[in-house]
N, C-alpha and C. Protein backbone atom coordinates (compact mmCIF):
# COMPACT_ATOMS: atom_id res chain seq x y z
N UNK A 1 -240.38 47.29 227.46
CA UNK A 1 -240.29 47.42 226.02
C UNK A 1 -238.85 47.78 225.66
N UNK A 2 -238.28 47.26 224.42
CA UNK A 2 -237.16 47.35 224.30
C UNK A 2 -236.98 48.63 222.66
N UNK A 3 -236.02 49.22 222.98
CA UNK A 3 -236.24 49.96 221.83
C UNK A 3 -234.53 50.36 221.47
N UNK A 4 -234.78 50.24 220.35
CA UNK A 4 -233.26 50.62 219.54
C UNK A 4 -233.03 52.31 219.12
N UNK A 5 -232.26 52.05 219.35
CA UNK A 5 -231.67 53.81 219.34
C UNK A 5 -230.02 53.90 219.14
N UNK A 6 -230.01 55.23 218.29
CA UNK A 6 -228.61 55.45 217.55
C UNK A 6 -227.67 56.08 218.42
N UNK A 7 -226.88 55.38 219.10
CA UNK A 7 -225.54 56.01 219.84
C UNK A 7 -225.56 57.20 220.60
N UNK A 8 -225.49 57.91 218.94
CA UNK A 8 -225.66 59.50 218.93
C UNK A 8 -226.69 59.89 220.02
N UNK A 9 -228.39 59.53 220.14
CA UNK A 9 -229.54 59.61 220.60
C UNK A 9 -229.54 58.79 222.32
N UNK A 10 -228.43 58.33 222.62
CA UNK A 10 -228.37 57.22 223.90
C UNK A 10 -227.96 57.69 224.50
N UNK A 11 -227.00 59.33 224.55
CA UNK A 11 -226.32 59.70 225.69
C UNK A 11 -227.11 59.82 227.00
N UNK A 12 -226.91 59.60 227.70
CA UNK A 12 -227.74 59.95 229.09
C UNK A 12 -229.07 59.04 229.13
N UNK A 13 -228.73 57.67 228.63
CA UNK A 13 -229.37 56.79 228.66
C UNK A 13 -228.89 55.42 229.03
N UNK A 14 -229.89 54.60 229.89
CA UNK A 14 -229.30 53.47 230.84
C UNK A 14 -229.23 52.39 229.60
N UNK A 15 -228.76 51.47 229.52
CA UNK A 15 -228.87 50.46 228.58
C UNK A 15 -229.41 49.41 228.80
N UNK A 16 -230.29 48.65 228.17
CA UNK A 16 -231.23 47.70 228.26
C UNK A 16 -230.37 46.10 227.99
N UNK A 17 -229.29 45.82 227.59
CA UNK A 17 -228.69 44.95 227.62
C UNK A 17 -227.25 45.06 227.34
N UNK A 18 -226.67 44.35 227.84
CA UNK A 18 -225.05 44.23 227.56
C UNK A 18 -224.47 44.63 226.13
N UNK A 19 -223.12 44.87 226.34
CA UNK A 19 -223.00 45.29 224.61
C UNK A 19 -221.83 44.66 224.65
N UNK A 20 -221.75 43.43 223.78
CA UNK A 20 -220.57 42.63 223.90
C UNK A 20 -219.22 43.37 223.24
N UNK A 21 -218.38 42.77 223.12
CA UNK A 21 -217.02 43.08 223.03
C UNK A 21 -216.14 41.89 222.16
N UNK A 22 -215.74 41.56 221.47
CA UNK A 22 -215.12 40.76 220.80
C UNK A 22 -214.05 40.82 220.24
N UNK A 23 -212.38 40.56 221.06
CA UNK A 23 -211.26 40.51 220.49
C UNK A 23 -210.57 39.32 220.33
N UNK A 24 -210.51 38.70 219.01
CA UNK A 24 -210.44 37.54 218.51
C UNK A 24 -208.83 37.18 219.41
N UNK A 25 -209.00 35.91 219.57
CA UNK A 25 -208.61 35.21 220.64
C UNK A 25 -207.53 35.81 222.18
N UNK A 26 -208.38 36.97 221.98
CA UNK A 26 -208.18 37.28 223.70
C UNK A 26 -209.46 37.66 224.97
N UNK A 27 -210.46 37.95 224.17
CA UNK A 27 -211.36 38.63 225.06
C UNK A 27 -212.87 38.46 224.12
N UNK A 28 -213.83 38.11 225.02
CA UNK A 28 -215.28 37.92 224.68
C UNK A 28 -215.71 38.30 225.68
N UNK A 29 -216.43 39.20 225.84
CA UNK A 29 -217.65 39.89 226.87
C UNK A 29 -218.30 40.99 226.93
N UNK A 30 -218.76 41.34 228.08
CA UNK A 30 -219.31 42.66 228.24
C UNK A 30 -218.55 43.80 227.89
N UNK A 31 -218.29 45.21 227.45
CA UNK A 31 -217.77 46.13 227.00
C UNK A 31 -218.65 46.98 228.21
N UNK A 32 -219.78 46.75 227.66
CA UNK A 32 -220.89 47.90 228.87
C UNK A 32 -222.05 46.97 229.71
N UNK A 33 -221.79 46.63 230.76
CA UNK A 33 -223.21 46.23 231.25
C UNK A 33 -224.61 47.06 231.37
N UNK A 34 -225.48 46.13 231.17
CA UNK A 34 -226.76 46.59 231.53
C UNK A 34 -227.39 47.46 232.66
N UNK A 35 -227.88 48.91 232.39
CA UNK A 35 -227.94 49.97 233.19
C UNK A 35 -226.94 50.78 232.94
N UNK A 36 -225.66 50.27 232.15
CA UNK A 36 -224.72 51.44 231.74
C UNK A 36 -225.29 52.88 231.33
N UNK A 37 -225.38 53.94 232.02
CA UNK A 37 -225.71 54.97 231.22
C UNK A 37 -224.38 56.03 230.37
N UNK A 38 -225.18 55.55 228.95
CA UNK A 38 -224.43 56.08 227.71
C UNK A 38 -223.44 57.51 228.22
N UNK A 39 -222.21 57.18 227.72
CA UNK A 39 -221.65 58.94 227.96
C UNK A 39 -221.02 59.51 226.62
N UNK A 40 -220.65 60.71 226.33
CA UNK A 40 -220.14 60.81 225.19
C UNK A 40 -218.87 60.02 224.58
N UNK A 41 -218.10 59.96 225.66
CA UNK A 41 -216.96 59.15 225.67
C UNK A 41 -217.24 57.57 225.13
N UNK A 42 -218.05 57.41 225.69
CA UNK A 42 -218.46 55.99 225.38
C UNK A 42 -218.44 55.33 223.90
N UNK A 43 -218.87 56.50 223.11
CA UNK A 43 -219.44 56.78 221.80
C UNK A 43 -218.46 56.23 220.73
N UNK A 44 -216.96 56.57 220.98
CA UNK A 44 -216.12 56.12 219.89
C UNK A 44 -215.55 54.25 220.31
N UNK A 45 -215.82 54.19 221.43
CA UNK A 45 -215.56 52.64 221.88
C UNK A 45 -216.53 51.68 221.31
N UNK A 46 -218.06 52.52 221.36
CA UNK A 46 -219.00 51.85 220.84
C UNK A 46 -218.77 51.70 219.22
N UNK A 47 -218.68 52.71 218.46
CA UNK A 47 -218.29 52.90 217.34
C UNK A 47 -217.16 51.93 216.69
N UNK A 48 -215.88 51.83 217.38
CA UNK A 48 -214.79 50.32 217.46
C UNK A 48 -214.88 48.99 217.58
N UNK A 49 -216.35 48.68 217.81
CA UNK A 49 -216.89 47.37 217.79
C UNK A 49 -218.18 47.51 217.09
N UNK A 50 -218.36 48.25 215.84
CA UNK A 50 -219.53 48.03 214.93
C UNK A 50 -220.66 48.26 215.43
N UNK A 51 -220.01 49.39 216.66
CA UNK A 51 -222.28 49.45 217.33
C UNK A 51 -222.32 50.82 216.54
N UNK A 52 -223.53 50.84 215.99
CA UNK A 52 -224.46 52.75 215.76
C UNK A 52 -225.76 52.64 215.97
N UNK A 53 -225.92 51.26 216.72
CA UNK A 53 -227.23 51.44 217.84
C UNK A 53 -226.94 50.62 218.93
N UNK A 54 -227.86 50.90 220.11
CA UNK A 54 -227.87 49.78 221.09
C UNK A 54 -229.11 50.32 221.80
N UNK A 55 -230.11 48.94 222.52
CA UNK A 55 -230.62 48.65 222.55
C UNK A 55 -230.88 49.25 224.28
N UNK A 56 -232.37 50.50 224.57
CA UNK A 56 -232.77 51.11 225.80
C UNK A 56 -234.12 49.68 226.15
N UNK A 57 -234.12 49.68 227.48
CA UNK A 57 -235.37 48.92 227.48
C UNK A 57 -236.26 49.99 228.85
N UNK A 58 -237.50 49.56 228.75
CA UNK A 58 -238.05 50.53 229.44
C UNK A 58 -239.10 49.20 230.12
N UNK A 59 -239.41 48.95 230.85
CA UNK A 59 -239.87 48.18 231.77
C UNK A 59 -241.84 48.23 231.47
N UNK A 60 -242.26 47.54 231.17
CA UNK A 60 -243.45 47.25 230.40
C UNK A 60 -244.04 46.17 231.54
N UNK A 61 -245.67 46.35 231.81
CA UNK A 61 -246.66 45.60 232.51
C UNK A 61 -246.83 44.38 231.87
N UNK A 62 -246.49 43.28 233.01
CA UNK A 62 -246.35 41.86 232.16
C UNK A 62 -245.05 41.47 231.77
N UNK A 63 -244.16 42.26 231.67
CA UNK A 63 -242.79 41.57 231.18
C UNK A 63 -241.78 41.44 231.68
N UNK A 64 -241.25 40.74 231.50
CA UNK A 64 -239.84 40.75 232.45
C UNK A 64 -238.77 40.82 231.68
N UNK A 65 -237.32 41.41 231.97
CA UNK A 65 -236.11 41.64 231.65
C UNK A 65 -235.22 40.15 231.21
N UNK A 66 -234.69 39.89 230.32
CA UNK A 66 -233.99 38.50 230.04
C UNK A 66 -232.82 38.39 230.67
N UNK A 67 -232.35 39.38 231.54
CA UNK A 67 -231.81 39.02 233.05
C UNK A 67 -232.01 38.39 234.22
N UNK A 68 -233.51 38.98 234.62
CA UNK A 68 -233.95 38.66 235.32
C UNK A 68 -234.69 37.12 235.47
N UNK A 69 -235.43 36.83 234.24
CA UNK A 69 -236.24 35.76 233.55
C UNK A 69 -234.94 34.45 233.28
N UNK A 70 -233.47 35.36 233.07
CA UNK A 70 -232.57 33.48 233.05
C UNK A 70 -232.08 33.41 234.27
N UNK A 71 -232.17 34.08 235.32
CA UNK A 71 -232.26 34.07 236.75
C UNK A 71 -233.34 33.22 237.38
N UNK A 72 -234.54 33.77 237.62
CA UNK A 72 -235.82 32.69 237.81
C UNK A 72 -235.73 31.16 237.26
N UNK A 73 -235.24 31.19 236.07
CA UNK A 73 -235.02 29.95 235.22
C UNK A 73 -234.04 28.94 235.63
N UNK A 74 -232.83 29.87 236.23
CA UNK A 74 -231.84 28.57 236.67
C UNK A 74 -232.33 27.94 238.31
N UNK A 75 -232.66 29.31 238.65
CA UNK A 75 -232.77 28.90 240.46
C UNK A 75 -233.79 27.89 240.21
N UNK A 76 -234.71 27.68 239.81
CA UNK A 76 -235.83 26.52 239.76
C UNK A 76 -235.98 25.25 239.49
N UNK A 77 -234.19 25.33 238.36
CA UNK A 77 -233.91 24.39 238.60
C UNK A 77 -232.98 23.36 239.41
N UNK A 78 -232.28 23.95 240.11
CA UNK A 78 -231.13 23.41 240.93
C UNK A 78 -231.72 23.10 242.20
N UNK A 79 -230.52 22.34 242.87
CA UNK A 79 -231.05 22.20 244.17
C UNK A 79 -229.46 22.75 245.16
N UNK A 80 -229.46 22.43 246.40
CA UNK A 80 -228.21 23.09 247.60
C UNK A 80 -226.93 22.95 246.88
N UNK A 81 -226.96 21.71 246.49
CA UNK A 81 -225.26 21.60 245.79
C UNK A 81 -224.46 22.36 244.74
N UNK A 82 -226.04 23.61 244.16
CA UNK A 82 -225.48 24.72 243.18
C UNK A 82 -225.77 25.83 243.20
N UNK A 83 -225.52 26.85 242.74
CA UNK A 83 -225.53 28.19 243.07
C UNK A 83 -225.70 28.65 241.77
N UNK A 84 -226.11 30.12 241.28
CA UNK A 84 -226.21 30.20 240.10
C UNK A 84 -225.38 32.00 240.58
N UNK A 85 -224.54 32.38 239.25
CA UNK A 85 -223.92 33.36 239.08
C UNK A 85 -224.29 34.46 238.29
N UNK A 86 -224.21 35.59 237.82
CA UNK A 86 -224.32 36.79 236.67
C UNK A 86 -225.71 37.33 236.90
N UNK A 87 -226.58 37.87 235.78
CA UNK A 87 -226.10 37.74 234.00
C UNK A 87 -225.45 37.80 234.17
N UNK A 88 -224.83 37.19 232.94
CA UNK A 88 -223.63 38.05 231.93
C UNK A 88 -223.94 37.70 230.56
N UNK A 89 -224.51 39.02 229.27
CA UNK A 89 -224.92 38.74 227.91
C UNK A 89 -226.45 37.87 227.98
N UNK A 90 -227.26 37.92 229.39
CA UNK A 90 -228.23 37.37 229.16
C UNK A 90 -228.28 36.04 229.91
N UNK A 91 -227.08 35.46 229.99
CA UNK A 91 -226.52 34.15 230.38
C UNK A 91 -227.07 33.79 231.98
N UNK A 92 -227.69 32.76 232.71
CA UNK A 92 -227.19 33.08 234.06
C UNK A 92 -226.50 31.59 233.83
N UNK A 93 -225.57 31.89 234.71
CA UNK A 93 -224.22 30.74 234.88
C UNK A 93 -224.60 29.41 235.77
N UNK A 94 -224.59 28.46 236.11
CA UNK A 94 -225.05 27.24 236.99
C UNK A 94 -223.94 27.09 237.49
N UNK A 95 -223.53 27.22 238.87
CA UNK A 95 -221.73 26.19 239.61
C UNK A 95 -221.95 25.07 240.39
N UNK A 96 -220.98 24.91 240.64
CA UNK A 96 -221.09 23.67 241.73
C UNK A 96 -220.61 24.64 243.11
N UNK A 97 -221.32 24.28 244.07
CA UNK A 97 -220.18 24.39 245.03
C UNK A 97 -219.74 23.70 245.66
N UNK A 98 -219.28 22.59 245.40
CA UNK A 98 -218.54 21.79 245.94
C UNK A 98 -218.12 20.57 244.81
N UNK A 99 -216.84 20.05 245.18
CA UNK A 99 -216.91 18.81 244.56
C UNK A 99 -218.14 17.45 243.72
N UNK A 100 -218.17 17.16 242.74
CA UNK A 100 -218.81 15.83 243.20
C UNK A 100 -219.20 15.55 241.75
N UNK A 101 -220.16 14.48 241.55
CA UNK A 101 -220.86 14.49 240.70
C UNK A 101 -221.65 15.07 239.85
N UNK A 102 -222.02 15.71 238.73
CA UNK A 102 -223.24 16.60 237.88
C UNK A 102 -223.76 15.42 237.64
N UNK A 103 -225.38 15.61 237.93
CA UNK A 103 -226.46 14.80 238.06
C UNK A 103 -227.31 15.69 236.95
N UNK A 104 -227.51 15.77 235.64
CA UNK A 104 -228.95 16.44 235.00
C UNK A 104 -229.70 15.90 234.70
N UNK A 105 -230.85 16.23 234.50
CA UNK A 105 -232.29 15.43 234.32
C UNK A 105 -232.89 15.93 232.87
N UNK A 106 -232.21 14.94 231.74
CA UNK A 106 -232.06 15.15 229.91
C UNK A 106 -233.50 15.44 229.63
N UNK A 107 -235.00 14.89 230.48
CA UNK A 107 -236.17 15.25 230.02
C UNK A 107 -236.29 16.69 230.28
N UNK A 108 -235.98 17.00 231.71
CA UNK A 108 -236.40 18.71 231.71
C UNK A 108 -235.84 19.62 231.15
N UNK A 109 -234.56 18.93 230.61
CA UNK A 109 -233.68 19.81 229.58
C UNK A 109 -234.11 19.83 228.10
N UNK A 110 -235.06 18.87 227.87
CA UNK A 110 -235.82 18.84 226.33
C UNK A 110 -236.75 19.64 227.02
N UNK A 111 -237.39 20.18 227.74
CA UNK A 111 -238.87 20.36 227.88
C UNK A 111 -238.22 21.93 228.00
N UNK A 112 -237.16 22.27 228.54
CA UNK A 112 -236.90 23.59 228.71
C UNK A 112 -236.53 24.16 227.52
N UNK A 113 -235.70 23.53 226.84
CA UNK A 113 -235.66 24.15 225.65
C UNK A 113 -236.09 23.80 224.40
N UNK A 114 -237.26 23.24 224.88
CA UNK A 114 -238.69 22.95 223.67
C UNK A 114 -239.40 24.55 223.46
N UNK A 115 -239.14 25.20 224.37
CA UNK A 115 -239.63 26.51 224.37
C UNK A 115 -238.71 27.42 223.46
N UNK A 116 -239.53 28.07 222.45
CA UNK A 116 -238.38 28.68 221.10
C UNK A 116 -237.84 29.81 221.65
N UNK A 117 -238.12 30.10 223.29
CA UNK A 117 -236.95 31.48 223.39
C UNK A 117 -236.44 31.06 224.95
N UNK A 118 -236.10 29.97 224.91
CA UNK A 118 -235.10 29.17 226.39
C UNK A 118 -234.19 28.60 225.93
N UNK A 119 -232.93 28.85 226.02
CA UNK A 119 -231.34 27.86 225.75
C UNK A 119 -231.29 27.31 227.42
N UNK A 120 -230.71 26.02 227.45
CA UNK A 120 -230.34 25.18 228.73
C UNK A 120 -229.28 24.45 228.18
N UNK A 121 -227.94 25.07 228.67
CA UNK A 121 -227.00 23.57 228.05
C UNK A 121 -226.32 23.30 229.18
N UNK A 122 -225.30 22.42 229.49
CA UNK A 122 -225.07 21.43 230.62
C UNK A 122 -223.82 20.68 230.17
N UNK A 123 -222.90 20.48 231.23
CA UNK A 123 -222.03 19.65 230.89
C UNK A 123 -222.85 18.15 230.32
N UNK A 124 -221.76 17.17 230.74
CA UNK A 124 -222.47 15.69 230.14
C UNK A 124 -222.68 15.35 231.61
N UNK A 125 -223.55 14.20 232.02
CA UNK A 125 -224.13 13.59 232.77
C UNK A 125 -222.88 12.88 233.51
N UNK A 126 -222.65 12.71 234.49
CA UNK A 126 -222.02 12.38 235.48
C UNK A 126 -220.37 12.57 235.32
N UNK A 127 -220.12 13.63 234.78
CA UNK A 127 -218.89 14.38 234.59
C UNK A 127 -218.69 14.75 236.17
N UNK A 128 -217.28 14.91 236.70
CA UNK A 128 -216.43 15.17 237.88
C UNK A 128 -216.42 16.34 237.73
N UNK A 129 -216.91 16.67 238.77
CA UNK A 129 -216.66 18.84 238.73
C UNK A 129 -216.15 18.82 240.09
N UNK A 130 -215.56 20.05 240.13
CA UNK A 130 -215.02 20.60 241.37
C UNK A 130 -215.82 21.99 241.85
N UNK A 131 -215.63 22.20 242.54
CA UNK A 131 -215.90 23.64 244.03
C UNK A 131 -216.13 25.12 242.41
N UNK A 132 -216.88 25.65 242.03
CA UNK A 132 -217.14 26.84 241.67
C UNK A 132 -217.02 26.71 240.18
N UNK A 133 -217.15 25.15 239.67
CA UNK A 133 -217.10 24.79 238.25
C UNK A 133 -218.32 25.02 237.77
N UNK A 134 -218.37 25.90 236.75
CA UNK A 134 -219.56 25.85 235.65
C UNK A 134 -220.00 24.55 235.13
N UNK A 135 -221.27 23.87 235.37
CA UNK A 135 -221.81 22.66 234.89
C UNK A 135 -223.13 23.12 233.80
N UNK A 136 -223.69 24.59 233.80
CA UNK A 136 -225.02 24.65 233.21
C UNK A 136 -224.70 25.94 232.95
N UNK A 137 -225.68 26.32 231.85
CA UNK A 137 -226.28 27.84 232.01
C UNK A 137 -227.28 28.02 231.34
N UNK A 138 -228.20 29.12 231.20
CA UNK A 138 -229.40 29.17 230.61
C UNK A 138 -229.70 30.39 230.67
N UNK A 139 -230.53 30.73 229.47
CA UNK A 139 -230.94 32.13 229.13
C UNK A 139 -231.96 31.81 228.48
N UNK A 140 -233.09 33.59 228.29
CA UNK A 140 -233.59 33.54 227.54
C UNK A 140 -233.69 34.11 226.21
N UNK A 141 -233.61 34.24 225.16
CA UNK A 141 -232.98 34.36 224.27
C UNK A 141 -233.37 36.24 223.58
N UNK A 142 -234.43 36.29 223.47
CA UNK A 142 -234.94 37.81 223.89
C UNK A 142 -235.05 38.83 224.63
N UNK A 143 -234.88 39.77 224.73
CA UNK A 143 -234.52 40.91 226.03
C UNK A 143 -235.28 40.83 226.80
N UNK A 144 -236.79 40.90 226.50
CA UNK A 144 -237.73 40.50 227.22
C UNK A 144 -238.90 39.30 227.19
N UNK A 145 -239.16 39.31 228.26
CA UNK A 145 -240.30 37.79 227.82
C UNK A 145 -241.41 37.94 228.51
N UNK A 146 -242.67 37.35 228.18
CA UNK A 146 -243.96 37.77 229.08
C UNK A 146 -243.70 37.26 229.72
N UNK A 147 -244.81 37.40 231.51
CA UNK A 147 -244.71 36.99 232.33
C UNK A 147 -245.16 35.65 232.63
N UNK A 148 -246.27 35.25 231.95
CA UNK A 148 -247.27 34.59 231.64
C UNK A 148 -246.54 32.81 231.11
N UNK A 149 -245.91 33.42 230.21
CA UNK A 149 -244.62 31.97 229.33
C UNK A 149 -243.56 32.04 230.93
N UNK A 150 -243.20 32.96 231.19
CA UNK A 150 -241.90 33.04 232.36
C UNK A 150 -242.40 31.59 233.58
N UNK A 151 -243.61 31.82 233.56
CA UNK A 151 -244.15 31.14 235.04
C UNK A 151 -244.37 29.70 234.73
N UNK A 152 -244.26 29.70 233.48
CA UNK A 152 -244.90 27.85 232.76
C UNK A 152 -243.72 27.98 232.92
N UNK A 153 -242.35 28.72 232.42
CA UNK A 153 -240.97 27.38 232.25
C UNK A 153 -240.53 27.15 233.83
N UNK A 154 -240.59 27.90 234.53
CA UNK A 154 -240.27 28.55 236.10
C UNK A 154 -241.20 27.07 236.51
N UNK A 155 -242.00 26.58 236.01
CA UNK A 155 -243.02 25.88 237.03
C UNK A 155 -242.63 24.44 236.71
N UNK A 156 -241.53 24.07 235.45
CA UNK A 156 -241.24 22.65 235.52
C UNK A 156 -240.02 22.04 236.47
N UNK A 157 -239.12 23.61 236.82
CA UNK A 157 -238.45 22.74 237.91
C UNK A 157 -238.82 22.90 239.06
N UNK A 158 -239.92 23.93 239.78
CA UNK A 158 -240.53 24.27 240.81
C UNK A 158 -241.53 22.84 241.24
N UNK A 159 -241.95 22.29 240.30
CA UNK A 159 -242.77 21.30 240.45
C UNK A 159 -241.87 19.89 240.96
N UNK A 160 -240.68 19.86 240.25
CA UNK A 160 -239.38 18.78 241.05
C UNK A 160 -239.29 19.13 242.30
N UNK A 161 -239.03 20.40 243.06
CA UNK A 161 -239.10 20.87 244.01
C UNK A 161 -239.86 20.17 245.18
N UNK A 162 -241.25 20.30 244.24
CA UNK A 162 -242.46 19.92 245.34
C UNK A 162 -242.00 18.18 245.88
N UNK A 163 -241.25 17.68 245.34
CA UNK A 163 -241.25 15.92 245.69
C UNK A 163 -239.68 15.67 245.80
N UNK A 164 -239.00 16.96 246.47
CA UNK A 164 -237.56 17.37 246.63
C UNK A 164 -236.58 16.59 245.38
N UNK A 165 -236.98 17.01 244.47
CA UNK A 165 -236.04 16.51 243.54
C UNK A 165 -235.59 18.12 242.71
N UNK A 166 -235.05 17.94 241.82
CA UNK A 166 -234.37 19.19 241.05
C UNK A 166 -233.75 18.68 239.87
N UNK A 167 -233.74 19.16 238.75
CA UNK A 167 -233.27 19.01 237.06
C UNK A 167 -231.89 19.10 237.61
N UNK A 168 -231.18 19.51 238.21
CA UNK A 168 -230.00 19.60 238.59
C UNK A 168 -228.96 19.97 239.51
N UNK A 169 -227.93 18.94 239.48
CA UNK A 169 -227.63 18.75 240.99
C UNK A 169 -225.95 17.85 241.10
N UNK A 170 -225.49 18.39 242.06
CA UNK A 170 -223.74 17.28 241.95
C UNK A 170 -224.07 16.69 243.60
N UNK A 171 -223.81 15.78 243.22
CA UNK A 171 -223.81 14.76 244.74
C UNK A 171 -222.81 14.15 244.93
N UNK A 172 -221.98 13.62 245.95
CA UNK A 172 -221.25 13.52 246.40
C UNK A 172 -220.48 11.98 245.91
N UNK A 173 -219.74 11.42 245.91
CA UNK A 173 -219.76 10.00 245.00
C UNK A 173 -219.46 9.40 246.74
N UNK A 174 -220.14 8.21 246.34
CA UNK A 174 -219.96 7.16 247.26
C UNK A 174 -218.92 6.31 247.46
N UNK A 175 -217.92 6.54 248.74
CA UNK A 175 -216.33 5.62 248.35
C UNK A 175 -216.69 4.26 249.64
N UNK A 176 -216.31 3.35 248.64
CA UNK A 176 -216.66 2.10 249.37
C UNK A 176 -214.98 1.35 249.32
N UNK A 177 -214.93 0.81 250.59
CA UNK A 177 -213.62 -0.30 250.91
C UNK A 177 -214.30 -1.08 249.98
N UNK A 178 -213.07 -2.27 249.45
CA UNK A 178 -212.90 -3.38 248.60
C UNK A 178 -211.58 -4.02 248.69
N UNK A 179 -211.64 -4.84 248.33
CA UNK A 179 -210.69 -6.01 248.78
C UNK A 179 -210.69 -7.51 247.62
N UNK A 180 -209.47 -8.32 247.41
CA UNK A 180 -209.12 -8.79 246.97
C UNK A 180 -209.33 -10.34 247.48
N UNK A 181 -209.57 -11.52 246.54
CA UNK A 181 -209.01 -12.71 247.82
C UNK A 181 -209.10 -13.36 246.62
N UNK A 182 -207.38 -14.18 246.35
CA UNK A 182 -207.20 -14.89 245.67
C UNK A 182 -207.80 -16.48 246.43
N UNK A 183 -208.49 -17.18 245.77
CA UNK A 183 -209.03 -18.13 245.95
C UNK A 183 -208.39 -19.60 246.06
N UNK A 184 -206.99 -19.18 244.74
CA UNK A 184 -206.41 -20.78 243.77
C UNK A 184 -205.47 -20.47 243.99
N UNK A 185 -204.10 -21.38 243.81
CA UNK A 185 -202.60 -21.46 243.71
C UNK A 185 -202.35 -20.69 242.42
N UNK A 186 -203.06 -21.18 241.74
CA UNK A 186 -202.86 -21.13 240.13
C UNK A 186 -202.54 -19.55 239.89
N UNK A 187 -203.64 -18.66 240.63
CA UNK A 187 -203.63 -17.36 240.57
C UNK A 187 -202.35 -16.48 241.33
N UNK A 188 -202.13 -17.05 242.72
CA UNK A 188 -201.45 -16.63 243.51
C UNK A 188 -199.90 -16.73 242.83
N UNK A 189 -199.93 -18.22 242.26
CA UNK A 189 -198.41 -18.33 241.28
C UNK A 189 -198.47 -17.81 239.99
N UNK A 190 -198.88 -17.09 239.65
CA UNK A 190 -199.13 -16.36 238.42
C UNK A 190 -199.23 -17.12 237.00
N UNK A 191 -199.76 -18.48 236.96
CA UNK A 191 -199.96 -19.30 236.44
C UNK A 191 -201.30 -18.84 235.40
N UNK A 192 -201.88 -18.58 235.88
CA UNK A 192 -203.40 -18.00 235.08
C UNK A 192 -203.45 -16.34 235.44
């Protein structure tokens, strides 16, 4: 369960989600990660970015953390060629590790975020990535989510799985020899 509480009331309290940070065009992120426990000090930093609440969560039967839940969400869908990184803000990150192709699969990406509290976005379809490039990420959009919804979205790329396929994936590009053979004079004398 997630519950809001005034600064003042948070000292000596772990924090239930990230508390972003926003300095116009130098810095976007975390200020405090999740589990931060509040200190007094903390209080006027929080105060410098418009917080006089932030958000305790307390761990509830049936639910899961929107850390944890965009974690489950990415791993289910990838396959060896990616790795998934963070949270960070809820986010979990999709990479490559290695060179190659981004391969996504545009139906499981409608079907994932046909669900009103799943974001899935993705580079474009057969874009060139390299070794530790961000191609995806996905979250869920609420702090917490039942367990119950968690296991239906968890079960559309688990089910690719079963027939070794995966919503997403970079594969390696195929380099093939080729060769030339002028046929005519015409060509060879630069005539045509």
């Amino acid at each position: 369960m997630i519950k809001k509480v005034k600064i003042e009331d948070a000292v000596g309290l772990p924090l239930g989600a990230d508390v972003t940070q926003i300095i116009p065009q130098k810095y976007k992120g975390p200020l405090f990660r999740k589990g931060h426990v509040i200190s007094k000090k903390d209080l006027d930093m929080l105060r410098m970015i418009g917080k006089e609440y932030v958000w305790i969560y307390e761990k509830q039967e049936g639910f899961i953390h929107q850390d944890e839940a965009s974690l489950r969400i990415a791993n289910s869908l990838i396959d060896e060629s990616l790795y998934v990184s963070g949270p960070s803000e809820g986010w979990a990150i999709i990479k490559a590790k290695e060179s190659g192709i981004f391969l996504g699969d545009d139906k499981i990406a409608k079907k994932i975020n046909g669900f009103n509290r799943t974001i899935l976005t993705t580079i474009e379809n057969y874009s060139l990535v390299s070794g530790n490039q961000q191609v995806a990420k996905c979250k869920i959009t609420s702090i917490e989510t039942n367990e119950r919804l968690l296991d239906k979205i968890e079960s559309i790329g688990k089910d690719l799985k079963k027939d070794n396929k995966s919503a997403l994936r970079v594969v390696k590009p195929m380099i093939k020899r080729f060769g030339v053979i002028v046929t005519g004079s015409e060509v060879y004398y630069g005539l045509v």
